[in-house]
N, C-alpha and C. Protein backbone atom coordinates (compact mmCIF):
# COMPACT_ATOMS: atom_id res chain seq x y z
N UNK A 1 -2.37 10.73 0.13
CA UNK A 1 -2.68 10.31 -1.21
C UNK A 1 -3.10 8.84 -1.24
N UNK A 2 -2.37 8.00 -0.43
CA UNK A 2 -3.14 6.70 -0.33
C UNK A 2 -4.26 6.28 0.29
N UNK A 3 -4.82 7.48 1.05
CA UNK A 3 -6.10 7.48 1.18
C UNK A 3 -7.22 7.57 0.02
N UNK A 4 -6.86 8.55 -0.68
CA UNK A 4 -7.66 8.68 -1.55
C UNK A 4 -7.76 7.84 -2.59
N UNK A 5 -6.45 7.22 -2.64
CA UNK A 5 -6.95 5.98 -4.08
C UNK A 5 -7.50 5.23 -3.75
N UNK A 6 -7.21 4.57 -2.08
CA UNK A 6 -8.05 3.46 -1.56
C UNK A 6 -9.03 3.67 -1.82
N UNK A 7 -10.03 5.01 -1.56
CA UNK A 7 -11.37 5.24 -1.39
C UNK A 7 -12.02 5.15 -2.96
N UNK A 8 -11.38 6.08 -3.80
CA UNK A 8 -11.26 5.87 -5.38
C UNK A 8 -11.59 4.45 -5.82
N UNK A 9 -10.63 3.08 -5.61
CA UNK A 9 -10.82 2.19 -5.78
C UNK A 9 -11.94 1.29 -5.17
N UNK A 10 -12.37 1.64 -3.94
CA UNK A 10 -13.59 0.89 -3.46
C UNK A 10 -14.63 1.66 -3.49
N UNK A 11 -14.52 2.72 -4.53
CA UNK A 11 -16.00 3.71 -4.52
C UNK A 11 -16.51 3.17 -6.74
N UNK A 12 -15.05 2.45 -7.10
CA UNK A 12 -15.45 2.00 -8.15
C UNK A 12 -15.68 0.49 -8.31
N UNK A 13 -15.32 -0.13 -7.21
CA UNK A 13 -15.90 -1.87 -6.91
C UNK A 13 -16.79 -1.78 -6.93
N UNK A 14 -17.56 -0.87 -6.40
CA UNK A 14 -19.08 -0.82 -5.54
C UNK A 14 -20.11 -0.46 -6.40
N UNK A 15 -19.60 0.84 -7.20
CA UNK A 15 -20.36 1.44 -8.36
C UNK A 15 -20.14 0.17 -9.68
N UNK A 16 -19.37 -0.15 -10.01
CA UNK A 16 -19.50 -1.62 -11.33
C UNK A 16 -20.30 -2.68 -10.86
N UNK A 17 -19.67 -2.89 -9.25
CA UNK A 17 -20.66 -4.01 -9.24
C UNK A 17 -21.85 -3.96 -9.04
N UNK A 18 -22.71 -2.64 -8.71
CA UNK A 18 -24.00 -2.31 -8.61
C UNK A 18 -24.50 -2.24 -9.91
N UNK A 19 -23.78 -1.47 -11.19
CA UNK A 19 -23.94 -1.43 -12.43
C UNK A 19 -23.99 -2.18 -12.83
N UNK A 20 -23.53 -3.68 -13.25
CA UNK A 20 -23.70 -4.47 -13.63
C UNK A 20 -25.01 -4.88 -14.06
N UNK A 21 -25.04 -5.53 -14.82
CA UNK A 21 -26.49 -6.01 -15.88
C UNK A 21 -27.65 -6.55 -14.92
N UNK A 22 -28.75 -6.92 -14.74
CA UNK A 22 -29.76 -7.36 -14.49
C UNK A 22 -29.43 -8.17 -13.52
N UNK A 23 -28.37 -8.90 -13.10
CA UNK A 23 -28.05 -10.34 -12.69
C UNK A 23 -28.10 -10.07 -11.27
N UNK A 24 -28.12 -11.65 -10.96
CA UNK A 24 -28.86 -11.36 -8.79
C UNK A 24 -27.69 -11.31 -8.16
N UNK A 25 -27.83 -10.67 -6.89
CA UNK A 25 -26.34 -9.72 -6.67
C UNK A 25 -26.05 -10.90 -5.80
N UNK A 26 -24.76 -10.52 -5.42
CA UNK A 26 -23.81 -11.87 -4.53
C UNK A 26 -22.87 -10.86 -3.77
N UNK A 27 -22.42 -11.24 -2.48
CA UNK A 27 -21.74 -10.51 -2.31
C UNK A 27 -21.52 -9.50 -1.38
N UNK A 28 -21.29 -8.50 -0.89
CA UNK A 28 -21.21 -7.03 -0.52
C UNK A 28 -22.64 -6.66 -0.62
N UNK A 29 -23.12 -6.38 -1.90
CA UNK A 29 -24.39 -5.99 -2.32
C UNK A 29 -25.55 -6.81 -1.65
N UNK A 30 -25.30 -8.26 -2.17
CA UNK A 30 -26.28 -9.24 -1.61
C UNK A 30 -26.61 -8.97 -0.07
N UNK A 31 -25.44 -8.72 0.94
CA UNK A 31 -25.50 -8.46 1.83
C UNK A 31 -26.33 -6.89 2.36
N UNK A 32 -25.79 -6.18 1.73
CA UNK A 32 -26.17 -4.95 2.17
C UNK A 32 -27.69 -4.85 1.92
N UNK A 33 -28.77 -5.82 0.98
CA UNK A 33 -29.73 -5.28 0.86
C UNK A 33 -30.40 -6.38 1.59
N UNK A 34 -29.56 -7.80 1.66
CA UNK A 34 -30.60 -8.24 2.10
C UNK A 34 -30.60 -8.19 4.59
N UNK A 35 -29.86 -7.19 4.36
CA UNK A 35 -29.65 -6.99 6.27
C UNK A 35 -29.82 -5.49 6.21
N UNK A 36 -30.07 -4.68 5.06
CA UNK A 36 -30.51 -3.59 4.95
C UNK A 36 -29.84 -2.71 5.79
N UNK A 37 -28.28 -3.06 5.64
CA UNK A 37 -27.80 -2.48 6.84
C UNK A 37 -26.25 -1.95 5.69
N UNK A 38 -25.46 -1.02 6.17
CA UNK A 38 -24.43 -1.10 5.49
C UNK A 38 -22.69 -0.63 6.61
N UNK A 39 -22.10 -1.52 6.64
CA UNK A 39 -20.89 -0.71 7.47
C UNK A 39 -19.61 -0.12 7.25
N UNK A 40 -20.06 1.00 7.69
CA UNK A 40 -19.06 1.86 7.01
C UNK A 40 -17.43 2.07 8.43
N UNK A 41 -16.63 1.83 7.65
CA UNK A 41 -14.92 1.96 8.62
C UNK A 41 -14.91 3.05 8.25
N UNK A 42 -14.35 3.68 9.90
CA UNK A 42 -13.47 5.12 9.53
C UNK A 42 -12.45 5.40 10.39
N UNK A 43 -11.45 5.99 10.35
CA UNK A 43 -10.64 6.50 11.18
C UNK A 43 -10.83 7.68 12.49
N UNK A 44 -10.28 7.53 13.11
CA UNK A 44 -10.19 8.72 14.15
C UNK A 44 -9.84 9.76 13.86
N UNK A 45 -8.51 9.15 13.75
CA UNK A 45 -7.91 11.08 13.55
C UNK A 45 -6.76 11.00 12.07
N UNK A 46 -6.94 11.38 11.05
CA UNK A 46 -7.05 11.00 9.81
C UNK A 46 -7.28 12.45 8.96
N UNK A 47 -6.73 13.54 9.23
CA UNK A 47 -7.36 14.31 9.15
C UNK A 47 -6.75 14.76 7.53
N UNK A 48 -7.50 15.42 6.80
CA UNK A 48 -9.19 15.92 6.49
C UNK A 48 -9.50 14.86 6.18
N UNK A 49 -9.20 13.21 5.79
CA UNK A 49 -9.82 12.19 5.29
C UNK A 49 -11.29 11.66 6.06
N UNK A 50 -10.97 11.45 7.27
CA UNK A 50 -11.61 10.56 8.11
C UNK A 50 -11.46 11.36 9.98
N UNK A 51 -12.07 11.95 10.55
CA UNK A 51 -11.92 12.14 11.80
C UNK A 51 -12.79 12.53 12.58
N UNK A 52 -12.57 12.20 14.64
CA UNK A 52 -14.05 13.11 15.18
C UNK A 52 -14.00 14.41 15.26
N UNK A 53 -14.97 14.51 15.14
CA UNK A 53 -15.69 16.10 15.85
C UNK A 53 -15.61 16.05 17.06
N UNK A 54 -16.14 17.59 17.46
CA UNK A 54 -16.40 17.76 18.85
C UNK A 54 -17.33 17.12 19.60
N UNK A 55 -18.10 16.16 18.76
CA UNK A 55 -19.35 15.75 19.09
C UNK A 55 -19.06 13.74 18.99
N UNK A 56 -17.49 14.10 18.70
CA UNK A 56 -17.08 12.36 18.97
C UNK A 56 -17.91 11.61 17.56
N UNK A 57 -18.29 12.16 16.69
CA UNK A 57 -18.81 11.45 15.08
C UNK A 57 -18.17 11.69 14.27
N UNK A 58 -17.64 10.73 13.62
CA UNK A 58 -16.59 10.63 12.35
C UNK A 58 -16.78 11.56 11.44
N UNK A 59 -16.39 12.34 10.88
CA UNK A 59 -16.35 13.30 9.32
C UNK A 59 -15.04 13.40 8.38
N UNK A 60 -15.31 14.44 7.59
CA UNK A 60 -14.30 14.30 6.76
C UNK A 60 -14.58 13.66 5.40
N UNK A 61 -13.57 14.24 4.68
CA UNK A 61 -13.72 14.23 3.01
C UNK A 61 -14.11 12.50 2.57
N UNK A 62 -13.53 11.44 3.55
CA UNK A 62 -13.79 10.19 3.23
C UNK A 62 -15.15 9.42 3.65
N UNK A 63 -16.02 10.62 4.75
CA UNK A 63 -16.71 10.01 5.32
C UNK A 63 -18.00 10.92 3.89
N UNK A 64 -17.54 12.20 3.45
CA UNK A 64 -18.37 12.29 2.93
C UNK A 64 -18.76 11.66 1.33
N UNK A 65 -17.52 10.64 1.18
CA UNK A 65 -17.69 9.86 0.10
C UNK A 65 -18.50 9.23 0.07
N UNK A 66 -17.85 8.04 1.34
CA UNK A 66 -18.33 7.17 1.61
C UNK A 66 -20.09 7.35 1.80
N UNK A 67 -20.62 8.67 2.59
CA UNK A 67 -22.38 8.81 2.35
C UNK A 67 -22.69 9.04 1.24
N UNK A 68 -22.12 9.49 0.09
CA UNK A 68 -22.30 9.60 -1.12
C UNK A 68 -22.40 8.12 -1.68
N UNK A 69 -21.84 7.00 -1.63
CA UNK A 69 -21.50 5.88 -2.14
C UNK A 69 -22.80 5.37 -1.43
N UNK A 70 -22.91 5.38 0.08
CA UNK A 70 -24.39 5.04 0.67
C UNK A 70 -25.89 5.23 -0.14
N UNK A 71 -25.99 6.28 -0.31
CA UNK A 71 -27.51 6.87 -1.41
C UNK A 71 -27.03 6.57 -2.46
N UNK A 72 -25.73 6.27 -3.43
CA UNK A 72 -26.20 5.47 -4.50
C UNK A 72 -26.06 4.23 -4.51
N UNK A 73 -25.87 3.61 -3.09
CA UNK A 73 -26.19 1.82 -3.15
C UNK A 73 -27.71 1.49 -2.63
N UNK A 74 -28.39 2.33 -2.09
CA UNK A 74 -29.61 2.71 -1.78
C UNK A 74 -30.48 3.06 -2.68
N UNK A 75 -30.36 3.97 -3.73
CA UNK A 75 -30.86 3.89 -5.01
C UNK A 75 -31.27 2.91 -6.03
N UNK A 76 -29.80 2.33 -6.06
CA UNK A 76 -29.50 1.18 -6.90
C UNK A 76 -30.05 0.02 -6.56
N UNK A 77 -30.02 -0.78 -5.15
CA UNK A 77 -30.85 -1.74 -4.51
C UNK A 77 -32.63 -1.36 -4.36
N UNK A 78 -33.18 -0.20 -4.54
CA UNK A 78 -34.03 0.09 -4.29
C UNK A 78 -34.55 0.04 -3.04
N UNK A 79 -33.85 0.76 -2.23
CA UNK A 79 -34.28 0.37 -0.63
C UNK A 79 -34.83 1.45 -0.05
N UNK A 80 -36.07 1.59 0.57
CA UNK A 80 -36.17 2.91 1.37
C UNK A 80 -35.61 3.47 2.43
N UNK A 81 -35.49 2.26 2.98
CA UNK A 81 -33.78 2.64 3.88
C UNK A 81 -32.88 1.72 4.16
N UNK A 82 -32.00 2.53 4.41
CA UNK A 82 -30.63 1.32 4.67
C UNK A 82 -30.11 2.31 6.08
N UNK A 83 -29.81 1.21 6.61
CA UNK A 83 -29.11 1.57 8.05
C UNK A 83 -27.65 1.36 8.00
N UNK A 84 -27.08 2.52 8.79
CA UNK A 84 -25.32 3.07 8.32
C UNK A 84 -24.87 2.79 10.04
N UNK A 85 -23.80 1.56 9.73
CA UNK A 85 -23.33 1.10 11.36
C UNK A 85 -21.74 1.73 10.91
N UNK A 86 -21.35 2.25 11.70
CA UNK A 86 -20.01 2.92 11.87
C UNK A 86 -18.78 2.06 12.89
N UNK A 87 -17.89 1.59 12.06
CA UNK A 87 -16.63 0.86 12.59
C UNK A 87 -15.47 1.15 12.75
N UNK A 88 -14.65 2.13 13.60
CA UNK A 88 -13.44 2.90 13.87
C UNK A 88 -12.71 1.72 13.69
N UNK A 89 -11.63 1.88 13.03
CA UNK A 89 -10.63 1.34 12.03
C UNK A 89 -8.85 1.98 12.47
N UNK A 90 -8.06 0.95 12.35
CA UNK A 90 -6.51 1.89 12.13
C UNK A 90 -5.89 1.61 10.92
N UNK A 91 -4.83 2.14 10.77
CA UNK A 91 -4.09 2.02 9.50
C UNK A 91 -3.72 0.30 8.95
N UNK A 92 -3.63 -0.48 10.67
CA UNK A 92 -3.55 -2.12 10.68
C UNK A 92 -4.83 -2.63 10.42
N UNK A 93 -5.61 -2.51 10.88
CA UNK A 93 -7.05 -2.74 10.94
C UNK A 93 -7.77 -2.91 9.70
N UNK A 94 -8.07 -1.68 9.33
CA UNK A 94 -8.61 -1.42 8.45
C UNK A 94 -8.74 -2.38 6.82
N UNK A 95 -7.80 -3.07 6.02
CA UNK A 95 -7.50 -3.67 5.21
C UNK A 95 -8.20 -5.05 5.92
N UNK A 96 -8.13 -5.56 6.52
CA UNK A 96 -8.09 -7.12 7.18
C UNK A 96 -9.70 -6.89 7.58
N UNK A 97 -10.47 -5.53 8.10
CA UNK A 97 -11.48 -5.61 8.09
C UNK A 97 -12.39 -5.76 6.80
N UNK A 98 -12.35 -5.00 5.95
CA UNK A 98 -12.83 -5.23 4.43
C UNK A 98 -12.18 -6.73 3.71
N UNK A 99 -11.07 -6.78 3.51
CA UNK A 99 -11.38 -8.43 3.38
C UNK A 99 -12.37 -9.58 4.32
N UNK A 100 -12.91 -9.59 5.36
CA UNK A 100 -13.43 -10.52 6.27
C UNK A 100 -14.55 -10.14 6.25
N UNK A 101 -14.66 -8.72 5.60
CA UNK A 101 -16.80 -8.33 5.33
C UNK A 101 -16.67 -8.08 6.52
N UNK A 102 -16.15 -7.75 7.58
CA UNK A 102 -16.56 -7.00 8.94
C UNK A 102 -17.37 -5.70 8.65
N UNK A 103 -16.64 -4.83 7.40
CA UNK A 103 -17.02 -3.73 7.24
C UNK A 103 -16.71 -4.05 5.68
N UNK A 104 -17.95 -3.09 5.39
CA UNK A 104 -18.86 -3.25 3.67
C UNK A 104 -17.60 -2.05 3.02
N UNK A 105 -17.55 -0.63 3.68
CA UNK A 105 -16.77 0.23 3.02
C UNK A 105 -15.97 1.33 3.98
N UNK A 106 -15.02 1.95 3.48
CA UNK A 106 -13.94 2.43 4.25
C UNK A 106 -13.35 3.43 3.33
């Protein structure tokens, strides 16, 4: 369950602050459009939230948020593409990475 609010709560930072009025972005955003890049944290084994496959690539209910949250920050910036860098994360990790902007979302 504390997965999911985390994700809840940084799937509504992202969506207000993209919403927001006309004004020039700063930030997370600023970043993501202007390196056209976005990084997404995930867990290993996390399961159904965040985990690998047989094929060693992250999935799961958080990863499919999180690409959901991707195409509408892609939308919203107007970008034709944005490039998705993937950052395996732990339960320590993870928090200390999103504060330091290592990683955009998680």
């Amino acid at each position: 369950m504390q997965h999911v609010k985390c994700l809840v709560g940084a799937a509504l930072v992202v969506m207000t602050t993209g919403f927001a009025s006309a004004q020039e972005l700063t930030g997370t955003l600023k970043n993501i459009k202007d390196t056209g890049t976005i990084t997404l944290a995930h867990r290993e084994s996390s399961i159904p939230f965040s985990y690998l496959d047989d094929k060693q690539q992250p999935i799961g209910f958080a990863m499919d948020i999180c690409m959901n949250i991707v195409e509408a920050i892609k939308k919203e910036l107007k970008l034709s593409k944005l490039d998705v860098k993937l950052t395996p994360v732990t339960s320590s990790t993870r928090i200390p990475l999103l504060a330091n902007g290592t990683v955009d979302l998680e």
